[in-house]
C-alpha atoms as a PDB file:
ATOM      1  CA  UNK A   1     107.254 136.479 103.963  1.00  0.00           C
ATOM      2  CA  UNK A   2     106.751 140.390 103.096  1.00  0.00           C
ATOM      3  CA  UNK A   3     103.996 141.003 101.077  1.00  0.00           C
ATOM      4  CA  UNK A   4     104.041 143.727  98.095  1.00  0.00           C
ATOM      5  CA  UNK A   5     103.404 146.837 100.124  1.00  0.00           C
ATOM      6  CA  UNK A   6     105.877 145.951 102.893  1.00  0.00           C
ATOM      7  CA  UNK A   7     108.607 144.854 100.922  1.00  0.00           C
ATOM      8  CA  UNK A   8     108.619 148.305  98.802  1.00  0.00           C
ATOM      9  CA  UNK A   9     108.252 150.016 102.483  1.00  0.00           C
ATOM     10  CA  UNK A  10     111.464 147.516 103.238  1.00  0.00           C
ATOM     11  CA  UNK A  11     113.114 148.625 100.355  1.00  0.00           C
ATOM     12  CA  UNK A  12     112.904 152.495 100.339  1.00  0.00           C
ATOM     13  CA  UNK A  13     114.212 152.076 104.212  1.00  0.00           C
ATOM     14  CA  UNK A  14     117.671 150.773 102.785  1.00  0.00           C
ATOM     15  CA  UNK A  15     120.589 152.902 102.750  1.00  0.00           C
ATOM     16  CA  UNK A  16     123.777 153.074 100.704  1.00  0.00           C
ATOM     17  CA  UNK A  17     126.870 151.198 102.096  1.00  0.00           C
ATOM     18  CA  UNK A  18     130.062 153.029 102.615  1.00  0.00           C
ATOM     19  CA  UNK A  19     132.477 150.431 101.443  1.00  0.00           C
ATOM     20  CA  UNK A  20     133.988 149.068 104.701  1.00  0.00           C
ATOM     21  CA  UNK A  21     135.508 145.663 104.118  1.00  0.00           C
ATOM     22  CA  UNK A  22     133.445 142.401 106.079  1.00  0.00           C
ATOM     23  CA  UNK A  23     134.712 141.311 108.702  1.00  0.00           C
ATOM     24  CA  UNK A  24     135.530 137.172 109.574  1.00  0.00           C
ATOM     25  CA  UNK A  25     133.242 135.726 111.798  1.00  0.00           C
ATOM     26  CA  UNK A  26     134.676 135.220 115.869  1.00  0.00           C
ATOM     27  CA  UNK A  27     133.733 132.571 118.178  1.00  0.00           C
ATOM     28  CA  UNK A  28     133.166 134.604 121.031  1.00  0.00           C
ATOM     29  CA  UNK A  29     130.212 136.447 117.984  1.00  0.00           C
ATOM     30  CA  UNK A  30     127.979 133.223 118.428  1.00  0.00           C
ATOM     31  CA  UNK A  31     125.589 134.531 120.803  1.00  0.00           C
ATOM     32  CA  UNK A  32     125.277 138.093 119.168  1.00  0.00           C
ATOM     33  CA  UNK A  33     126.055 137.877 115.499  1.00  0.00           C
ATOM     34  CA  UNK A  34     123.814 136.251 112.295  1.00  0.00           C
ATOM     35  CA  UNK A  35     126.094 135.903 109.143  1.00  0.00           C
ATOM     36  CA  UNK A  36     124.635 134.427 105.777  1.00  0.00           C
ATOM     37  CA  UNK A  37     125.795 134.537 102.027  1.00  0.00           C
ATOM     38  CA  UNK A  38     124.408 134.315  98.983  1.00  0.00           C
ATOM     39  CA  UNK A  39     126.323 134.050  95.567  1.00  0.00           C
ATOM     40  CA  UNK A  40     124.551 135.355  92.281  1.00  0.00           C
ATOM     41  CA  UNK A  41     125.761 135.319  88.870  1.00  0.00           C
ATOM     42  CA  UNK A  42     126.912 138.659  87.362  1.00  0.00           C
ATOM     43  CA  UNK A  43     127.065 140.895  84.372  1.00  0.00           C
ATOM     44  CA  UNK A  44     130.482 139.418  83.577  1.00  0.00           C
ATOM     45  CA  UNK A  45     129.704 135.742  83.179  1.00  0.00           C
ATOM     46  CA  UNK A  46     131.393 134.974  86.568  1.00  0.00           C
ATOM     47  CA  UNK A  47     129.600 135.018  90.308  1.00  0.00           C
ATOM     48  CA  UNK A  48     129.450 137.689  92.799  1.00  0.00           C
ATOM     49  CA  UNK A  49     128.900 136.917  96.607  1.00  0.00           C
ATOM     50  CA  UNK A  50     126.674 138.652  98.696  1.00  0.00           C
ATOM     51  CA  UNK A  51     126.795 138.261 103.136  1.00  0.00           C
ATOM     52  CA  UNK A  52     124.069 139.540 105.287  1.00  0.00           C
ATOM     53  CA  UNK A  53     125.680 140.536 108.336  1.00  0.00           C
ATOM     54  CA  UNK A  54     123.252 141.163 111.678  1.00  0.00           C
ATOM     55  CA  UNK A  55     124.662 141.808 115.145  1.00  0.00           C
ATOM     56  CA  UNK A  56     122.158 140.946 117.320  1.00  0.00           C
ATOM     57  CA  UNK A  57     123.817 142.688 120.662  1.00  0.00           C
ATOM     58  CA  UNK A  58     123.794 146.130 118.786  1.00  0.00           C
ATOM     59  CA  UNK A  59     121.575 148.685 118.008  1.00  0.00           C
ATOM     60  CA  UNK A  60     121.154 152.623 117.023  1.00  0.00           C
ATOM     61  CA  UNK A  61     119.193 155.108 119.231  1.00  0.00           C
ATOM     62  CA  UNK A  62     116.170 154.217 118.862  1.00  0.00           C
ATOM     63  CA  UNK A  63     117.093 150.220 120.099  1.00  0.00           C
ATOM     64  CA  UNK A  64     116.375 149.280 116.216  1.00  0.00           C
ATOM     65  CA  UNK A  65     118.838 146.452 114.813  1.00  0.00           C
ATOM     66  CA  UNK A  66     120.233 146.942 111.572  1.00  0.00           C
ATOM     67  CA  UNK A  67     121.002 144.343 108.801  1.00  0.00           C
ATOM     68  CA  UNK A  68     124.229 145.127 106.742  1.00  0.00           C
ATOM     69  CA  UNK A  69     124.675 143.776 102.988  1.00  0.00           C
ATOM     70  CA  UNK A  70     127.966 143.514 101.709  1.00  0.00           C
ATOM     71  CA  UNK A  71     128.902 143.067  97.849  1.00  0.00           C
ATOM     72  CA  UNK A  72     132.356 140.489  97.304  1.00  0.00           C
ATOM     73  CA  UNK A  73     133.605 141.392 101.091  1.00  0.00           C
ATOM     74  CA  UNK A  74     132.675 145.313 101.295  1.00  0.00           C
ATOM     75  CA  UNK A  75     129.384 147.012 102.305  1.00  0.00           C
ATOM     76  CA  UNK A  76     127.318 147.511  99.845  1.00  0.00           C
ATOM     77  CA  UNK A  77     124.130 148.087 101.902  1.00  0.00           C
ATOM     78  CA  UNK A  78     122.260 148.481 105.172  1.00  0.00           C
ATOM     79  CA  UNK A  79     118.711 148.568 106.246  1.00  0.00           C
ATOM     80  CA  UNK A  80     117.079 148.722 110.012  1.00  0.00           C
ATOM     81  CA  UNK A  81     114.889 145.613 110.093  1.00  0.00           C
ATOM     82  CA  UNK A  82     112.908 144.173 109.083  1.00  0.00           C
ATOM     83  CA  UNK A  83     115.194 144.365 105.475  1.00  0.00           C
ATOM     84  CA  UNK A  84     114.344 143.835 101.835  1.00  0.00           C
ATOM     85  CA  UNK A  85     117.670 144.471  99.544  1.00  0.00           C
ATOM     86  CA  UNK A  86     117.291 144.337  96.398  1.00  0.00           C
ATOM     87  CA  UNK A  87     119.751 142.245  94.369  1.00  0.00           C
ATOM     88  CA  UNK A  88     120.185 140.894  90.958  1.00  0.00           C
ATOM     89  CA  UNK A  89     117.058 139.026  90.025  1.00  0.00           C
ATOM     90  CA  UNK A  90     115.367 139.350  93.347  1.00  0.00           C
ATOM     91  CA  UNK A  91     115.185 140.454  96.799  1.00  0.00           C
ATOM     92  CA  UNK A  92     117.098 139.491 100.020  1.00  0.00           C
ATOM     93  CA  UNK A  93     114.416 139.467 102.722  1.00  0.00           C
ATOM     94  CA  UNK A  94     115.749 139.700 106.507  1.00  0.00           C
ATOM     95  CA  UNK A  95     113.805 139.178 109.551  1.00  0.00           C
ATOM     96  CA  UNK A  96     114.086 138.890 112.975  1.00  0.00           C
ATOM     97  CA  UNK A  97     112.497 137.656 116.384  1.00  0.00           C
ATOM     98  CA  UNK A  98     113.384 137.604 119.973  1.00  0.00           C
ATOM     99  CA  UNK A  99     115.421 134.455 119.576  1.00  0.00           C
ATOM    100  CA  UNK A 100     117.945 135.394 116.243  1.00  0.00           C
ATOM    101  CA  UNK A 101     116.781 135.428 112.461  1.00  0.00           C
ATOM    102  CA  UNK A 102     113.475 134.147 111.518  1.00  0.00           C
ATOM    103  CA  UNK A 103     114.196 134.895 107.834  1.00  0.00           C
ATOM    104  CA  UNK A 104     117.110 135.169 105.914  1.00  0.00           C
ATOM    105  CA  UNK A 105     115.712 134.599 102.488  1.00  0.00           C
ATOM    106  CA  UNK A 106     116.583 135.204  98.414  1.00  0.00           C
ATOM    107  CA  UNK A 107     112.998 135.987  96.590  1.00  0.00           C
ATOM    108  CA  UNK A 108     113.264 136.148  93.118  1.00  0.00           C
ATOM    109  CA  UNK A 109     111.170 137.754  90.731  1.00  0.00           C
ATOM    110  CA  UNK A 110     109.049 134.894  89.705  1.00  0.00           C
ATOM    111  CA  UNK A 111     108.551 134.332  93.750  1.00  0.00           C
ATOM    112  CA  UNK A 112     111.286 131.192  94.528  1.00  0.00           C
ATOM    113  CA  UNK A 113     112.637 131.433  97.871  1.00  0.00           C
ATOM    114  CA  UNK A 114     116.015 130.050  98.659  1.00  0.00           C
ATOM    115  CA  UNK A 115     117.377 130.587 102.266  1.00  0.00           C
ATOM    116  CA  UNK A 116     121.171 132.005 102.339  1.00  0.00           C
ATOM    117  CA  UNK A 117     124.025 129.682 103.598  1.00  0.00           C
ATOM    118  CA  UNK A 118     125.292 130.824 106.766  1.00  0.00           C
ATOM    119  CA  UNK A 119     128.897 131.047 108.241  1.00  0.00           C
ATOM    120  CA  UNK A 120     130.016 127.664 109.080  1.00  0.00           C
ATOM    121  CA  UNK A 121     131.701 129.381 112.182  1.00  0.00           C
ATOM    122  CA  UNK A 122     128.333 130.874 113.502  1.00  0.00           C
ATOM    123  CA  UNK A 123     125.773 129.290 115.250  1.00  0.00           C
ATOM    124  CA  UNK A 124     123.177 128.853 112.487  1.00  0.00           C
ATOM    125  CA  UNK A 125     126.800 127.331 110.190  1.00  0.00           C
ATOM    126  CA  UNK A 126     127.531 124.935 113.218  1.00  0.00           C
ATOM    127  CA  UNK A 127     123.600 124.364 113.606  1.00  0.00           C
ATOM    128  CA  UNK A 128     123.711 123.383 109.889  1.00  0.00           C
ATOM    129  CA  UNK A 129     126.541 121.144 110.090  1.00  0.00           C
ATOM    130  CA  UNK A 130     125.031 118.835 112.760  1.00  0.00           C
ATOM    131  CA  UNK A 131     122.096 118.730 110.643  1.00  0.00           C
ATOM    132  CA  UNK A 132     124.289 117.226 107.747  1.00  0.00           C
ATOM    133  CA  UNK A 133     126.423 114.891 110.193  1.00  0.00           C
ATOM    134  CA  UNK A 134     123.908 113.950 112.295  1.00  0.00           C
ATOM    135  CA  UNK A 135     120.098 114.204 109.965  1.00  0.00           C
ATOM    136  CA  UNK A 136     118.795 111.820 112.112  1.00  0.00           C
ATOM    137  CA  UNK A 137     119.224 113.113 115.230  1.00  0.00           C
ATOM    138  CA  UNK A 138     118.686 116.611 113.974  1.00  0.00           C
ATOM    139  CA  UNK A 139     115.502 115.856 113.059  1.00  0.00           C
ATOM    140  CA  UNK A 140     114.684 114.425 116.654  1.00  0.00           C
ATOM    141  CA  UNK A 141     115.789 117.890 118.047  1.00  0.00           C
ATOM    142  CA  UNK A 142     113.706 119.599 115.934  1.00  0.00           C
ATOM    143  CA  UNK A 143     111.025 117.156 116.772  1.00  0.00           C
ATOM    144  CA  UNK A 144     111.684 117.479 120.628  1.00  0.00           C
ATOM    145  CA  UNK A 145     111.673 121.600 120.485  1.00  0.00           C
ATOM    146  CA  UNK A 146     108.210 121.801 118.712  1.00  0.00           C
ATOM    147  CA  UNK A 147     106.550 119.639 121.659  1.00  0.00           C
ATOM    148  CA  UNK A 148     108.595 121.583 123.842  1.00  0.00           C
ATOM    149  CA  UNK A 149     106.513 124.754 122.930  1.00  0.00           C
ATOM    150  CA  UNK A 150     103.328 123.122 122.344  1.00  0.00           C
ATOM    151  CA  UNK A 151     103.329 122.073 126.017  1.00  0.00           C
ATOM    152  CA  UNK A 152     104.741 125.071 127.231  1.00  0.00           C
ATOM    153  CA  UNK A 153     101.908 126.826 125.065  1.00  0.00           C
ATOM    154  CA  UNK A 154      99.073 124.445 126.440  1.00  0.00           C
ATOM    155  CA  UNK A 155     100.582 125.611 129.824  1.00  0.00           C
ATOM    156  CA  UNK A 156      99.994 129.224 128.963  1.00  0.00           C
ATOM    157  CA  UNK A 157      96.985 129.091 127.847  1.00  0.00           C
ATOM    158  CA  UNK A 158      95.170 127.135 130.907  1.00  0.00           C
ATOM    159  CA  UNK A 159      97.302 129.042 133.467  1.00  0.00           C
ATOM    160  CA  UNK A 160      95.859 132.490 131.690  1.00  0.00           C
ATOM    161  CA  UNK A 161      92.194 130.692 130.849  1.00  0.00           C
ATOM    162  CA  UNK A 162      92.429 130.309 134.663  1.00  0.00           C
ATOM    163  CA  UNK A 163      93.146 133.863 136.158  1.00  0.00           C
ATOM    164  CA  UNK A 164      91.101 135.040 133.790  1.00  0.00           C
ATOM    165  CA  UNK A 165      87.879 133.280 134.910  1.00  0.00           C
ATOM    166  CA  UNK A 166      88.669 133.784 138.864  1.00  0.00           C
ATOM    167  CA  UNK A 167      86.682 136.995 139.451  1.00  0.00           C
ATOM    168  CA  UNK A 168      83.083 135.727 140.381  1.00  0.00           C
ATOM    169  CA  UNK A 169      81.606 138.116 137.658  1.00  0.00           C
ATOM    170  CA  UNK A 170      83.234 136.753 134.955  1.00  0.00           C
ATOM    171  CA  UNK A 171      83.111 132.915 136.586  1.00  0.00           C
ATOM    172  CA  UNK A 172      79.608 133.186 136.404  1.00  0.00           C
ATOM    173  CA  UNK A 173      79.098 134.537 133.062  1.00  0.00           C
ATOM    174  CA  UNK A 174      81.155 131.788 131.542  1.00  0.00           C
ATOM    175  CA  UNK A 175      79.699 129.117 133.333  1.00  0.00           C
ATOM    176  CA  UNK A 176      82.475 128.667 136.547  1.00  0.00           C
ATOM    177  CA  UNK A 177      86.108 129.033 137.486  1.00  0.00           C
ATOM    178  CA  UNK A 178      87.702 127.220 134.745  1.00  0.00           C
ATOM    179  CA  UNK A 179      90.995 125.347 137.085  1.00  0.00           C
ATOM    180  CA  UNK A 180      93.867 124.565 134.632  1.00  0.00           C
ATOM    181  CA  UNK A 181      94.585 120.859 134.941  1.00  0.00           C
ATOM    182  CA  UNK A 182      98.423 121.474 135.847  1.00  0.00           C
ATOM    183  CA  UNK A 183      99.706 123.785 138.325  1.00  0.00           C
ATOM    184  CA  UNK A 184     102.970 124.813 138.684  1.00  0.00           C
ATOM    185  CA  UNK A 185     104.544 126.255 141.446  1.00  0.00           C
ATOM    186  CA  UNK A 186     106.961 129.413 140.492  1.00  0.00           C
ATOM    187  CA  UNK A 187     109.700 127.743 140.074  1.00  0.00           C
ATOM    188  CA  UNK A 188     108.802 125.395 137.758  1.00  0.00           C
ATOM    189  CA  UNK A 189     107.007 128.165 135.754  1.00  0.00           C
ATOM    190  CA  UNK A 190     110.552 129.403 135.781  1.00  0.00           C
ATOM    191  CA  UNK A 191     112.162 126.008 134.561  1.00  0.00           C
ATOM    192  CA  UNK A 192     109.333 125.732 132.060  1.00  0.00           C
ATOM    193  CA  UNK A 193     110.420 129.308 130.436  1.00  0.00           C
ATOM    194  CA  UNK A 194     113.448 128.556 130.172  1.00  0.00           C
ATOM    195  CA  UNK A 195     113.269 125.600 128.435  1.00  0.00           C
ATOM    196  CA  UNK A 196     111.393 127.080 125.911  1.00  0.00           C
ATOM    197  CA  UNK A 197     113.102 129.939 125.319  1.00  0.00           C
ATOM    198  CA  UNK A 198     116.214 127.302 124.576  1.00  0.00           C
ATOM    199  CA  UNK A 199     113.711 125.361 122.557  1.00  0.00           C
ATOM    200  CA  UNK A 200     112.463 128.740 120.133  1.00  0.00           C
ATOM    201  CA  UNK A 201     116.072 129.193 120.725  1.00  0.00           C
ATOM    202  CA  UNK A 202     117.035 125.837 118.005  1.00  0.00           C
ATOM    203  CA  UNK A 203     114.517 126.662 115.574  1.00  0.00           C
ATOM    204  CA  UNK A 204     115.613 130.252 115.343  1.00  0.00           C
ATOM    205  CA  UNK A 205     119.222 128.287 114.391  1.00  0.00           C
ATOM    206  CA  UNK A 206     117.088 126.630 111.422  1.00  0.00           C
ATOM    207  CA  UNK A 207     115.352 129.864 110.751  1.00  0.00           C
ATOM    208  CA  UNK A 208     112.080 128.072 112.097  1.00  0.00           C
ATOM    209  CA  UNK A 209     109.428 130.511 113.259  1.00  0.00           C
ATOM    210  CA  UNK A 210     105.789 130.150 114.258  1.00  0.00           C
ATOM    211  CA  UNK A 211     104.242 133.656 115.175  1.00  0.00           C
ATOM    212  CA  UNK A 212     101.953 131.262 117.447  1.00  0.00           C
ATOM    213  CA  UNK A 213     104.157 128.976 118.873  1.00  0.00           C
ATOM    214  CA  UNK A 214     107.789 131.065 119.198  1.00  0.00           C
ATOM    215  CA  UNK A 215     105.847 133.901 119.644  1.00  0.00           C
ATOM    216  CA  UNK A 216     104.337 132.618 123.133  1.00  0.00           C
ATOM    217  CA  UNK A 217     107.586 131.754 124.140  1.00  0.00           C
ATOM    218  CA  UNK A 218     108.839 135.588 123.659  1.00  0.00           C
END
Protein backbone atom coordinates (compact mmCIF):
# COMPACT_ATOMS: atom_id res chain seq x y z
CA UNK A 1 0.00 0.00 0.00
CA UNK A 2 1.34 3.71 -0.86
CA UNK A 3 1.29 5.85 1.87
CA UNK A 4 0.21 9.73 1.58
CA UNK A 5 3.48 11.16 0.35
CA UNK A 6 4.10 8.42 -2.23
CA UNK A 7 0.87 8.19 -3.65
CA UNK A 8 0.80 12.17 -4.44
CA UNK A 9 4.58 11.48 -5.80
CA UNK A 10 2.60 8.48 -7.84
CA UNK A 11 0.14 10.73 -8.93
CA UNK A 12 1.99 13.86 -10.27
CA UNK A 13 4.20 11.07 -12.31
CA UNK A 14 0.97 10.23 -14.44
CA UNK A 15 0.61 11.43 -17.83
CA UNK A 16 -2.31 12.18 -20.14
CA UNK A 17 -3.47 9.33 -22.49
CA UNK A 18 -3.65 9.92 -26.16
CA UNK A 19 -6.82 8.09 -26.93
CA UNK A 20 -5.60 4.86 -28.61
CA UNK A 21 -8.28 2.20 -28.45
CA UNK A 22 -7.33 -1.16 -25.89
CA UNK A 23 -6.37 -3.77 -27.29
CA UNK A 24 -7.95 -7.72 -26.62
CA UNK A 25 -5.88 -9.74 -24.65
CA UNK A 26 -3.61 -12.74 -26.83
CA UNK A 27 -2.61 -16.02 -25.59
CA UNK A 28 0.76 -15.94 -26.68
CA UNK A 29 0.57 -12.19 -23.98
CA UNK A 30 0.44 -14.62 -20.87
CA UNK A 31 3.93 -14.51 -19.94
CA UNK A 32 4.43 -10.67 -20.62
CA UNK A 33 1.16 -8.87 -20.21
CA UNK A 34 -1.06 -7.93 -16.73
CA UNK A 35 -4.66 -6.80 -17.72
CA UNK A 36 -7.28 -5.78 -14.94
CA UNK A 37 -10.63 -3.74 -14.97
CA UNK A 38 -12.46 -1.92 -12.83
CA UNK A 39 -16.07 -0.51 -13.47
CA UNK A 40 -17.22 2.73 -11.53
CA UNK A 41 -20.40 4.45 -11.64
CA UNK A 42 -20.56 7.78 -13.55
CA UNK A 43 -21.91 11.26 -13.75
CA UNK A 44 -24.72 9.93 -15.95
CA UNK A 45 -26.35 7.36 -13.71
CA UNK A 46 -24.84 4.49 -15.82
CA UNK A 47 -21.14 2.70 -15.29
CA UNK A 48 -17.94 3.43 -16.89
CA UNK A 49 -15.11 0.72 -17.15
CA UNK A 50 -11.72 1.30 -16.45
CA UNK A 51 -8.53 -1.59 -17.62
CA UNK A 52 -5.07 -1.32 -16.32
CA UNK A 53 -2.98 -2.56 -18.96
CA UNK A 54 0.96 -3.55 -18.00
CA UNK A 55 3.30 -5.28 -20.44
CA UNK A 56 5.69 -6.77 -18.50
CA UNK A 57 8.33 -7.60 -21.56
CA UNK A 58 8.46 -3.77 -22.38
CA UNK A 59 10.01 -0.89 -21.22
CA UNK A 60 11.23 2.90 -22.13
CA UNK A 61 14.94 3.96 -21.99
CA UNK A 62 15.60 4.00 -18.89
CA UNK A 63 14.32 -0.06 -18.47
CA UNK A 64 11.22 1.55 -16.40
CA UNK A 65 7.75 -0.34 -17.06
CA UNK A 66 4.85 1.66 -17.59
CA UNK A 67 1.19 1.04 -16.48
CA UNK A 68 -1.48 2.28 -19.06
CA UNK A 69 -5.18 3.28 -17.89
CA UNK A 70 -7.75 3.22 -20.32
CA UNK A 71 -11.35 4.91 -19.91
CA UNK A 72 -14.48 2.55 -21.78
CA UNK A 73 -11.71 0.87 -24.27
CA UNK A 74 -9.35 4.05 -25.05
CA UNK A 75 -6.33 5.42 -23.11
CA UNK A 76 -7.08 7.60 -20.82
CA UNK A 77 -3.81 7.44 -18.81
CA UNK A 78 -0.28 6.21 -18.22
CA UNK A 79 2.17 6.29 -15.44
CA UNK A 80 5.87 4.54 -15.10
CA UNK A 81 5.49 2.40 -11.98
CA UNK A 82 4.94 2.19 -9.39
CA UNK A 83 1.22 4.01 -10.48
CA UNK A 84 -1.44 5.83 -8.53
CA UNK A 85 -4.40 7.06 -11.07
CA UNK A 86 -6.72 8.83 -9.83
CA UNK A 87 -10.33 7.89 -10.60
CA UNK A 88 -13.77 8.70 -9.52
CA UNK A 89 -13.95 8.30 -5.78
CA UNK A 90 -10.49 6.95 -5.34
CA UNK A 91 -7.24 5.88 -6.56
CA UNK A 92 -6.05 2.92 -8.74
CA UNK A 93 -2.78 1.82 -7.12
CA UNK A 94 -0.35 -0.41 -9.42
CA UNK A 95 2.62 -2.23 -8.34
CA UNK A 96 5.00 -4.48 -9.41
CA UNK A 97 7.78 -7.14 -8.47
CA UNK A 98 10.12 -9.40 -10.21
CA UNK A 99 7.48 -12.05 -10.65
CA UNK A 100 4.21 -9.84 -12.32
CA UNK A 101 1.83 -7.43 -10.28
CA UNK A 102 1.99 -7.32 -6.61
CA UNK A 103 -0.83 -4.73 -6.53
CA UNK A 104 -3.48 -3.93 -8.67
CA UNK A 105 -5.76 -2.16 -6.28
CA UNK A 106 -9.01 0.51 -6.16
CA UNK A 107 -8.46 2.82 -2.82
CA UNK A 108 -11.19 4.90 -2.17
CA UNK A 109 -11.36 7.93 -0.31
CA UNK A 110 -12.51 6.61 2.96
CA UNK A 111 -9.43 3.93 2.51
CA UNK A 112 -11.48 0.48 1.13
CA UNK A 113 -9.39 -1.49 -1.07
CA UNK A 114 -10.92 -3.65 -3.70
CA UNK A 115 -8.50 -5.53 -6.10
CA UNK A 116 -9.49 -5.12 -10.00
CA UNK A 117 -10.85 -8.21 -11.94
CA UNK A 118 -8.45 -9.34 -14.37
CA UNK A 119 -8.81 -10.66 -18.03
CA UNK A 120 -10.21 -14.04 -17.91
CA UNK A 121 -7.78 -14.76 -20.91
CA UNK A 122 -4.59 -13.72 -18.91
CA UNK A 123 -2.82 -15.53 -16.51
CA UNK A 124 -3.99 -13.83 -13.31
CA UNK A 125 -8.07 -14.37 -15.26
CA UNK A 126 -7.16 -18.16 -15.79
CA UNK A 127 -5.37 -18.13 -12.22
CA UNK A 128 -8.73 -16.80 -10.91
CA UNK A 129 -10.85 -19.21 -12.57
CA UNK A 130 -9.18 -22.32 -11.07
CA UNK A 131 -9.55 -20.66 -7.87
CA UNK A 132 -13.44 -20.59 -8.41
CA UNK A 133 -13.57 -24.24 -10.03
CA UNK A 134 -11.26 -25.75 -8.03
CA UNK A 135 -11.24 -23.53 -4.15
CA UNK A 136 -10.09 -26.43 -2.66
CA UNK A 137 -7.29 -27.27 -4.40
CA UNK A 138 -6.43 -23.66 -4.96
CA UNK A 139 -6.06 -23.17 -1.61
CA UNK A 140 -3.58 -26.23 -1.32
CA UNK A 141 -1.41 -24.46 -4.03
CA UNK A 142 -1.34 -21.51 -2.30
CA UNK A 143 -0.61 -23.47 0.78
CA UNK A 144 2.21 -25.54 -0.98
CA UNK A 145 3.99 -22.17 -2.55
CA UNK A 146 4.25 -20.37 0.89
CA UNK A 147 6.28 -23.50 2.39
CA UNK A 148 7.94 -23.56 -0.76
CA UNK A 149 9.61 -20.14 0.06
CA UNK A 150 9.83 -20.53 3.66
CA UNK A 151 12.18 -23.49 3.07
CA UNK A 152 13.86 -22.04 0.31
CA UNK A 153 14.25 -18.89 2.70
CA UNK A 154 15.48 -21.08 5.75
CA UNK A 155 17.95 -22.36 3.04
CA UNK A 156 19.20 -18.87 2.37
CA UNK A 157 19.62 -17.80 5.37
CA UNK A 158 21.89 -20.80 6.89
CA UNK A 159 23.78 -21.13 3.57
CA UNK A 160 24.63 -17.10 3.97
CA UNK A 161 24.79 -17.40 8.12
CA UNK A 162 27.45 -19.94 7.02
CA UNK A 163 29.90 -18.09 4.58
CA UNK A 164 29.53 -15.42 6.56
CA UNK A 165 31.02 -16.90 9.77
CA UNK A 166 33.95 -18.91 7.80
CA UNK A 167 36.75 -16.33 8.12
CA UNK A 168 38.49 -17.23 11.52
CA UNK A 169 38.14 -13.50 12.62
CA UNK A 170 34.71 -13.32 12.47
CA UNK A 171 34.27 -17.30 13.64
CA UNK A 172 35.81 -16.35 16.66
CA UNK A 173 34.08 -13.26 17.49
CA UNK A 174 30.74 -14.95 17.18
CA UNK A 175 31.55 -17.85 19.02
CA UNK A 176 32.59 -20.56 15.88
CA UNK A 177 31.86 -21.45 12.29
CA UNK A 178 28.21 -21.61 12.36
CA UNK A 179 27.70 -25.04 9.57
CA UNK A 180 24.17 -24.76 8.03
CA UNK A 181 22.40 -28.03 8.77
CA UNK A 182 21.67 -28.74 4.91
CA UNK A 183 24.06 -28.55 2.20
CA UNK A 184 23.35 -28.52 -1.17
CA UNK A 185 25.44 -29.24 -3.88
CA UNK A 186 25.07 -26.60 -6.98
CA UNK A 187 22.76 -28.18 -8.61
CA UNK A 188 20.31 -28.56 -6.26
CA UNK A 189 20.83 -24.88 -5.23
CA UNK A 190 19.83 -24.54 -8.83
CA UNK A 191 16.63 -26.83 -8.58
CA UNK A 192 15.83 -25.11 -5.30
CA UNK A 193 15.73 -21.51 -7.21
CA UNK A 194 13.83 -22.50 -9.50
CA UNK A 195 11.23 -23.83 -7.71
CA UNK A 196 10.79 -20.86 -5.95
CA UNK A 197 10.88 -18.55 -8.41
CA UNK A 198 7.72 -20.78 -9.90
CA UNK A 199 6.39 -20.72 -6.39
CA UNK A 200 6.62 -16.41 -5.96
CA UNK A 201 5.67 -17.03 -9.47
CA UNK A 202 1.62 -18.32 -8.24
CA UNK A 203 1.24 -15.81 -5.69
CA UNK A 204 2.21 -13.01 -8.00
CA UNK A 205 -1.02 -14.67 -10.14
CA UNK A 206 -3.12 -13.91 -6.80
CA UNK A 207 -1.39 -10.63 -6.36
CA UNK A 208 0.29 -12.25 -3.16
CA UNK A 209 3.48 -10.50 -2.11
CA UNK A 210 5.70 -10.71 0.95
CA UNK A 211 8.70 -8.16 0.68
CA UNK A 212 10.38 -10.97 3.01
CA UNK A 213 9.45 -14.01 1.58
CA UNK A 214 9.04 -13.18 -2.52
CA UNK A 215 11.54 -10.83 -2.05
CA UNK A 216 14.32 -13.59 -1.18
CA UNK A 217 13.25 -15.44 -3.96
CA UNK A 218 14.07 -12.32 -6.44
Amino acid sequence: MFDDTRRRRAVRRVKPGDGRELKRFRWWQLPFRALFYLRLPNDDGGSSVYAVDVRHGKSDDNGRVWAQLYLDGRQHAASRLPAAFPVPGGVVEVRRSEFGLKRCHYVTDAGAEYQLVPDRDSAEGRRAHFDRRHPAISRVVGVLSAAVLVAGLFLVVTQLAEQITRPQEIARYVGGTFTAPVDLSAWANTVVGLVTVAASTERALRLRYNRLLDGAAG
